[in-house]
Every structure is written in structure tokens, then in C-alpha cells.
N, C-alpha and C. Protein backbone atom coordinates (compact mmCIF):
# COMPACT_ATOMS: atom_id res chain seq x y z
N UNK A 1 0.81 -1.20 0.00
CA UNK A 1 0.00 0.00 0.00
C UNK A 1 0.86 1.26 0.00
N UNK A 2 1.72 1.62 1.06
CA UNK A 2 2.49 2.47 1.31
C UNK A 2 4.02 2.07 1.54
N UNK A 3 4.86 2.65 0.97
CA UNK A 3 6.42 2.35 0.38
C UNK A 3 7.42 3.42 1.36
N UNK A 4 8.45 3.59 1.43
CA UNK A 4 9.51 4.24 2.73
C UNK A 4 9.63 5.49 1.29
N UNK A 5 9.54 5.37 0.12
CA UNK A 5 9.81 7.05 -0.69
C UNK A 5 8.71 7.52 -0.62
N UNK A 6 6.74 6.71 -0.20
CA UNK A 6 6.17 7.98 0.03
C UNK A 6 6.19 8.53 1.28
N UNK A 7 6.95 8.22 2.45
CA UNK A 7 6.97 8.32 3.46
C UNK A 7 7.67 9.42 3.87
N UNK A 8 9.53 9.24 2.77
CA UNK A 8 10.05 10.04 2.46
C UNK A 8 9.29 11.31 1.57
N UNK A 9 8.77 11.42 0.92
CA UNK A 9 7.78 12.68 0.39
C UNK A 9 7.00 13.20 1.26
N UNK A 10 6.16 12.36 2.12
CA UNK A 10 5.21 12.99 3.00
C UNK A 10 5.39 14.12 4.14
N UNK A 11 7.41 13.45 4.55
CA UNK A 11 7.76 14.07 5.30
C UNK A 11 8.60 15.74 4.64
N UNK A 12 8.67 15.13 3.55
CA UNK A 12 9.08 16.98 2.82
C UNK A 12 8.28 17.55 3.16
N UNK A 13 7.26 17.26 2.45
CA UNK A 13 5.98 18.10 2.34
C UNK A 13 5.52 18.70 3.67
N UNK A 14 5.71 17.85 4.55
CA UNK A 14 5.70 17.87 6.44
C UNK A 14 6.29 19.13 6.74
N UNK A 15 7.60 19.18 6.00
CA UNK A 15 8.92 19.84 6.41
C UNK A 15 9.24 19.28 7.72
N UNK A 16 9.55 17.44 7.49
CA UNK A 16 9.60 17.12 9.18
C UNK A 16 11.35 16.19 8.75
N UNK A 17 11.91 16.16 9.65
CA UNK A 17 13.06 15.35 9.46
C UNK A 17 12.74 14.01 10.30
N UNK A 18 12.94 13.27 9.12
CA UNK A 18 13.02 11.55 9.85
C UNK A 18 14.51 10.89 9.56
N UNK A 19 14.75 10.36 10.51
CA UNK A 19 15.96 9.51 10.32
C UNK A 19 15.73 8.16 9.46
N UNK A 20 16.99 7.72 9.16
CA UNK A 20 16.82 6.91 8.70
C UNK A 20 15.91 5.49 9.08
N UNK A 21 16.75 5.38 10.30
CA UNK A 21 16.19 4.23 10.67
C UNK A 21 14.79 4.67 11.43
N UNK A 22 14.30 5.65 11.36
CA UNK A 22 12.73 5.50 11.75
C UNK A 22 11.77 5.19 10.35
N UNK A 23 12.58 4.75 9.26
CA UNK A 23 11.08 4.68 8.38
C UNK A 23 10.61 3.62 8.38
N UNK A 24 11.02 2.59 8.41
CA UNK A 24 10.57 1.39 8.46
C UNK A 24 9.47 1.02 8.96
N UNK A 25 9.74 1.78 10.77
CA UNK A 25 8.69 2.20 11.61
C UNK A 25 7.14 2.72 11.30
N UNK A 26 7.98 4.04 10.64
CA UNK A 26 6.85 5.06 10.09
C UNK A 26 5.82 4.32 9.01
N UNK A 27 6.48 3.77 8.36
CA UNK A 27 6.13 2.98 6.86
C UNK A 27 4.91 1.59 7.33
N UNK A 28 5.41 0.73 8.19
CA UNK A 28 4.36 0.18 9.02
C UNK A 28 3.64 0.59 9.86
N UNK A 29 3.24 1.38 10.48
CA UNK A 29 2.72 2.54 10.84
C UNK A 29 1.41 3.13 10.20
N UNK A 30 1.95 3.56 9.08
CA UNK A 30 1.13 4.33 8.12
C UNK A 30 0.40 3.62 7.39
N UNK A 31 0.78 1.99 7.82
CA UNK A 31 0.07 1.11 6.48
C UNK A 31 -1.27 0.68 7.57
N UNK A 32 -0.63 0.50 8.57
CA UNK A 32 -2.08 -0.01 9.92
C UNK A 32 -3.07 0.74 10.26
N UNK A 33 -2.55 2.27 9.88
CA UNK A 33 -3.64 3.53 9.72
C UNK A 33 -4.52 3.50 8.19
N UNK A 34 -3.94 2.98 7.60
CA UNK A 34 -4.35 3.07 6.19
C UNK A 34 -5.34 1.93 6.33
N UNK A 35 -4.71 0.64 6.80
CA UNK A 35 -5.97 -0.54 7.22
C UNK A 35 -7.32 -0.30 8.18
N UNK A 36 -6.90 0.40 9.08
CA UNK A 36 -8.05 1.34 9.88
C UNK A 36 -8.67 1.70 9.47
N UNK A 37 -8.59 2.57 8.99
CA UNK A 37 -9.14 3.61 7.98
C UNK A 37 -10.83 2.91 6.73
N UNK A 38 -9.40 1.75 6.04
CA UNK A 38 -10.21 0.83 5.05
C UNK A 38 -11.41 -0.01 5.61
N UNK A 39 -11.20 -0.31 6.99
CA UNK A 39 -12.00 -0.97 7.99
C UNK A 39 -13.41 -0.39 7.98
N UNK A 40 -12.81 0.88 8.67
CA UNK A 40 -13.96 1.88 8.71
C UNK A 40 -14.81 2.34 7.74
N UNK A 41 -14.42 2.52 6.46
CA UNK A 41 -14.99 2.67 5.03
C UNK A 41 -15.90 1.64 4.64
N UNK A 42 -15.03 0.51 4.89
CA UNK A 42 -16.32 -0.80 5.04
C UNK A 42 -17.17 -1.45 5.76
N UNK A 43 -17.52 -0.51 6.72
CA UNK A 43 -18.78 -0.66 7.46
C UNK A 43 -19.82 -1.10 6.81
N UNK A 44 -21.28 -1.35 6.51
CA UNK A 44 -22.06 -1.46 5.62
C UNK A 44 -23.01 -1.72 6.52
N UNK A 45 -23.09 -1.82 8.08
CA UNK A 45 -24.16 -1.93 9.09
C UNK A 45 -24.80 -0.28 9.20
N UNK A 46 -25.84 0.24 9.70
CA UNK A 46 -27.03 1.09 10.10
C UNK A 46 -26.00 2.06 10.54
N UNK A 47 -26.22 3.22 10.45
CA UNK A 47 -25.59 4.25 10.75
C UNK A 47 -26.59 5.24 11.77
N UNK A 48 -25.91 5.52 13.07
CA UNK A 48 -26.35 6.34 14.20
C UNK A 48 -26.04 7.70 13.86
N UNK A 49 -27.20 8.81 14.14
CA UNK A 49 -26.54 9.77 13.96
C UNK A 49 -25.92 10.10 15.09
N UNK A 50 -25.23 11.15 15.45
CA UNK A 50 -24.29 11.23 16.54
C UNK A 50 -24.57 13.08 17.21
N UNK A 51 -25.72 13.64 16.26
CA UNK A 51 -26.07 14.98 17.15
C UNK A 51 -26.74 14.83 17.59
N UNK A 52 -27.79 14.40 18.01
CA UNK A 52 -28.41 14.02 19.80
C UNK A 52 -28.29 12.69 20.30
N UNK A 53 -26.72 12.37 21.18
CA UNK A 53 -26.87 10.83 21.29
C UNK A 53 -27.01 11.07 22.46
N UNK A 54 -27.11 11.93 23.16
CA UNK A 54 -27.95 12.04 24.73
C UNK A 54 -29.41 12.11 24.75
N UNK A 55 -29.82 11.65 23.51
CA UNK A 55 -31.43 12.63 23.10
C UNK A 55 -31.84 14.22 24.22
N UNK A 56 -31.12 14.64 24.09
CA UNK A 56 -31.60 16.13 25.25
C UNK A 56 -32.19 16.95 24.05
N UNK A 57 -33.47 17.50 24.69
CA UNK A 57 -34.41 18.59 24.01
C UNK A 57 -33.62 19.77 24.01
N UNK A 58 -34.30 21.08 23.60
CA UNK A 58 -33.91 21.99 23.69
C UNK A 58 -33.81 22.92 25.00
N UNK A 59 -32.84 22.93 25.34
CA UNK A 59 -32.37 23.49 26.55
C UNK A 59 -32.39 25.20 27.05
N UNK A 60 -32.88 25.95 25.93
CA UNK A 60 -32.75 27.36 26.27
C UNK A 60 -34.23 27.80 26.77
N UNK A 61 -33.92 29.23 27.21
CA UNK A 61 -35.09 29.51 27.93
C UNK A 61 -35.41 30.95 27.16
N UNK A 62 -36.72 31.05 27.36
CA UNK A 62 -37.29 32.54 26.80
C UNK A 62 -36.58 33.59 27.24
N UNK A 63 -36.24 34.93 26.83
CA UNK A 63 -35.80 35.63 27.30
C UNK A 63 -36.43 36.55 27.99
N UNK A 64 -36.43 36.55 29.30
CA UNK A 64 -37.41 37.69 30.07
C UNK A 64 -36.70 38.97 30.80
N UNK A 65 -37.79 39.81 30.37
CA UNK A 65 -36.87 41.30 30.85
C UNK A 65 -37.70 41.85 31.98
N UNK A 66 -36.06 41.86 32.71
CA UNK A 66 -36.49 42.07 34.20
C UNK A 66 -36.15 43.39 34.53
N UNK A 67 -36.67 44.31 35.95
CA UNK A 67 -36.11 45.67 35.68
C UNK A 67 -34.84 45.32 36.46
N UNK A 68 -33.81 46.76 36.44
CA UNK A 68 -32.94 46.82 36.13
C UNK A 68 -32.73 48.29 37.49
N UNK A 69 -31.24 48.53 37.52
CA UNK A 69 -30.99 49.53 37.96
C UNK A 69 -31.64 51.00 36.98
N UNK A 70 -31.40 52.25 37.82
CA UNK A 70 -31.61 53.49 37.12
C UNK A 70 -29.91 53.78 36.55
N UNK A 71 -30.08 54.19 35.37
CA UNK A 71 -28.82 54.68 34.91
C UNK A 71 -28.22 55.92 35.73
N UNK A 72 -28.51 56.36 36.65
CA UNK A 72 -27.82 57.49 37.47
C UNK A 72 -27.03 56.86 38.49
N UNK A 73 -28.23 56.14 38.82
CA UNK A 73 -27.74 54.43 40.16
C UNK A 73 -26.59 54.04 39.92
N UNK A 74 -26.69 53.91 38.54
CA UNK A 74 -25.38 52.60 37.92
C UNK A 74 -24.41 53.57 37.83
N UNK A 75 -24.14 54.72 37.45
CA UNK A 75 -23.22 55.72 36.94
C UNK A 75 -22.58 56.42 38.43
N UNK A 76 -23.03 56.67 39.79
CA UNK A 76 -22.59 57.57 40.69
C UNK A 76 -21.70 57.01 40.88
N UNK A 77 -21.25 56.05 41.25
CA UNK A 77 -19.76 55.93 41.87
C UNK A 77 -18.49 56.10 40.77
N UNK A 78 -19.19 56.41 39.34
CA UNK A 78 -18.03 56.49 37.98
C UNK A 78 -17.48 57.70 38.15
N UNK A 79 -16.34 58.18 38.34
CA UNK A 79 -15.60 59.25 37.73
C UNK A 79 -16.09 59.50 36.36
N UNK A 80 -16.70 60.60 36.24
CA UNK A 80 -16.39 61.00 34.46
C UNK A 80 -17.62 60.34 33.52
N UNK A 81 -18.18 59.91 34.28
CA UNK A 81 -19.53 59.27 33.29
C UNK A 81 -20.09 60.17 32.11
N UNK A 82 -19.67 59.96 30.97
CA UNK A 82 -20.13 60.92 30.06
C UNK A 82 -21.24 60.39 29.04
N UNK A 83 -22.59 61.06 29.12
CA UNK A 83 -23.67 60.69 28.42
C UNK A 83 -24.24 59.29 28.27
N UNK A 84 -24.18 58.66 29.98
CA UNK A 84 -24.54 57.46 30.48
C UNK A 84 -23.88 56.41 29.92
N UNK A 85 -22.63 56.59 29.71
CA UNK A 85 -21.59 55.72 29.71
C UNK A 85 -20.38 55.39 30.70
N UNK A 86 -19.50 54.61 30.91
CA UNK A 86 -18.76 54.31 31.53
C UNK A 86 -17.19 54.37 30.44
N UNK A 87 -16.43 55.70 31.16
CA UNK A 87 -15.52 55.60 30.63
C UNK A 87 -14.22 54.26 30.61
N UNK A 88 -13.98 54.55 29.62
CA UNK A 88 -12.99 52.97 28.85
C UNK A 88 -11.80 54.22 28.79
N UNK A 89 -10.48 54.14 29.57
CA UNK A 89 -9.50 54.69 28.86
C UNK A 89 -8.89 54.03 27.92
N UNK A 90 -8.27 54.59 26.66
CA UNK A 90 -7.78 53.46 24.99
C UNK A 90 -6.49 52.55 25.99
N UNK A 91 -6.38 51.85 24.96
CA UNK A 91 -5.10 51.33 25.15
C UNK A 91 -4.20 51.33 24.13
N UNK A 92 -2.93 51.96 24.21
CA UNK A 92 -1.78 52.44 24.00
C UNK A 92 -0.56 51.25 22.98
């Protein structure tokens, strides 16, 4: 399936340095991933989908508007509050 010169190519392309004596390694390696792989392709049993395998409903909630502080409330302890904002000094 897979040979030690595409191994050698793969790893150019990588820009990875392999030694010598790791291809052999690499080369069997890459062929047991490649058999994996082929394994998996040949499934031919029922297929699960896999976005609700907890079956959980929809989990969010309505959005309800609750009151709130007065914007003067929220602003007195600000230095410098200009036109009911909260000053942001930039960053540099």
C-alpha cells in the first residue's frame, strides 16, 4: 500500500526530518492507519446519527426582561460618566 519514498515525500511536504532508521517504523505505521481507515470505510451496518446521542431537548429559555438599575444608580460611583456611559481609557 504504502512504500519508505512515500513516506520520504510525506515528510518533505511535512517539512519534518526523519531519520533513517525511523522509516521502516513510520512505513508500518502508516500502512495499519491506512488498514483502519479501510475498515472503517467498510462498514455497511445502520448508521447512528451522533447529534443528539444524549437525546436532550432543547435546553434554552425565553428571554425575560427584568427591571434593572436606574442609569444614574449605575453611573454615581463612575468618575467621568459621560452621556450614560462608563468611561474605557484606549489602550496604548
Amino acid at each position: 500500500m504504502i512504500d519508505k519514498q512515500e513516506i520520504m515525500d510525506i515528510a518533505l511536504l511535512s517539512k519534518l526530518h526523519i531519520d533513517e532508521t525511523e522509516i521502516d517504523k513510520l512505513t508500518d505505521e502508516m500502512m495499519n492507519i491506512i488498514k483502519f481507515a479501510d475498515t472503517i470505510n467498510g462498514y455497511d451496518g445502520e448508521v447512528q446519527e451522533f447529534d443528539n446521542i444524549n437525546n436532550l431537548s432543547n435546553v434554552f429559555r425565553d428571554d425575560e426582561v427584568k427591571d434593572s438599575y436606574e442609569q444614574s444608580e449605575i453611573l454615581k460611583n463612575v468618575d467621568g460618566g459621560e452621556n450614560g456611559y462608563f468611561p474605557v481609557k484606549k489602550k496604548v
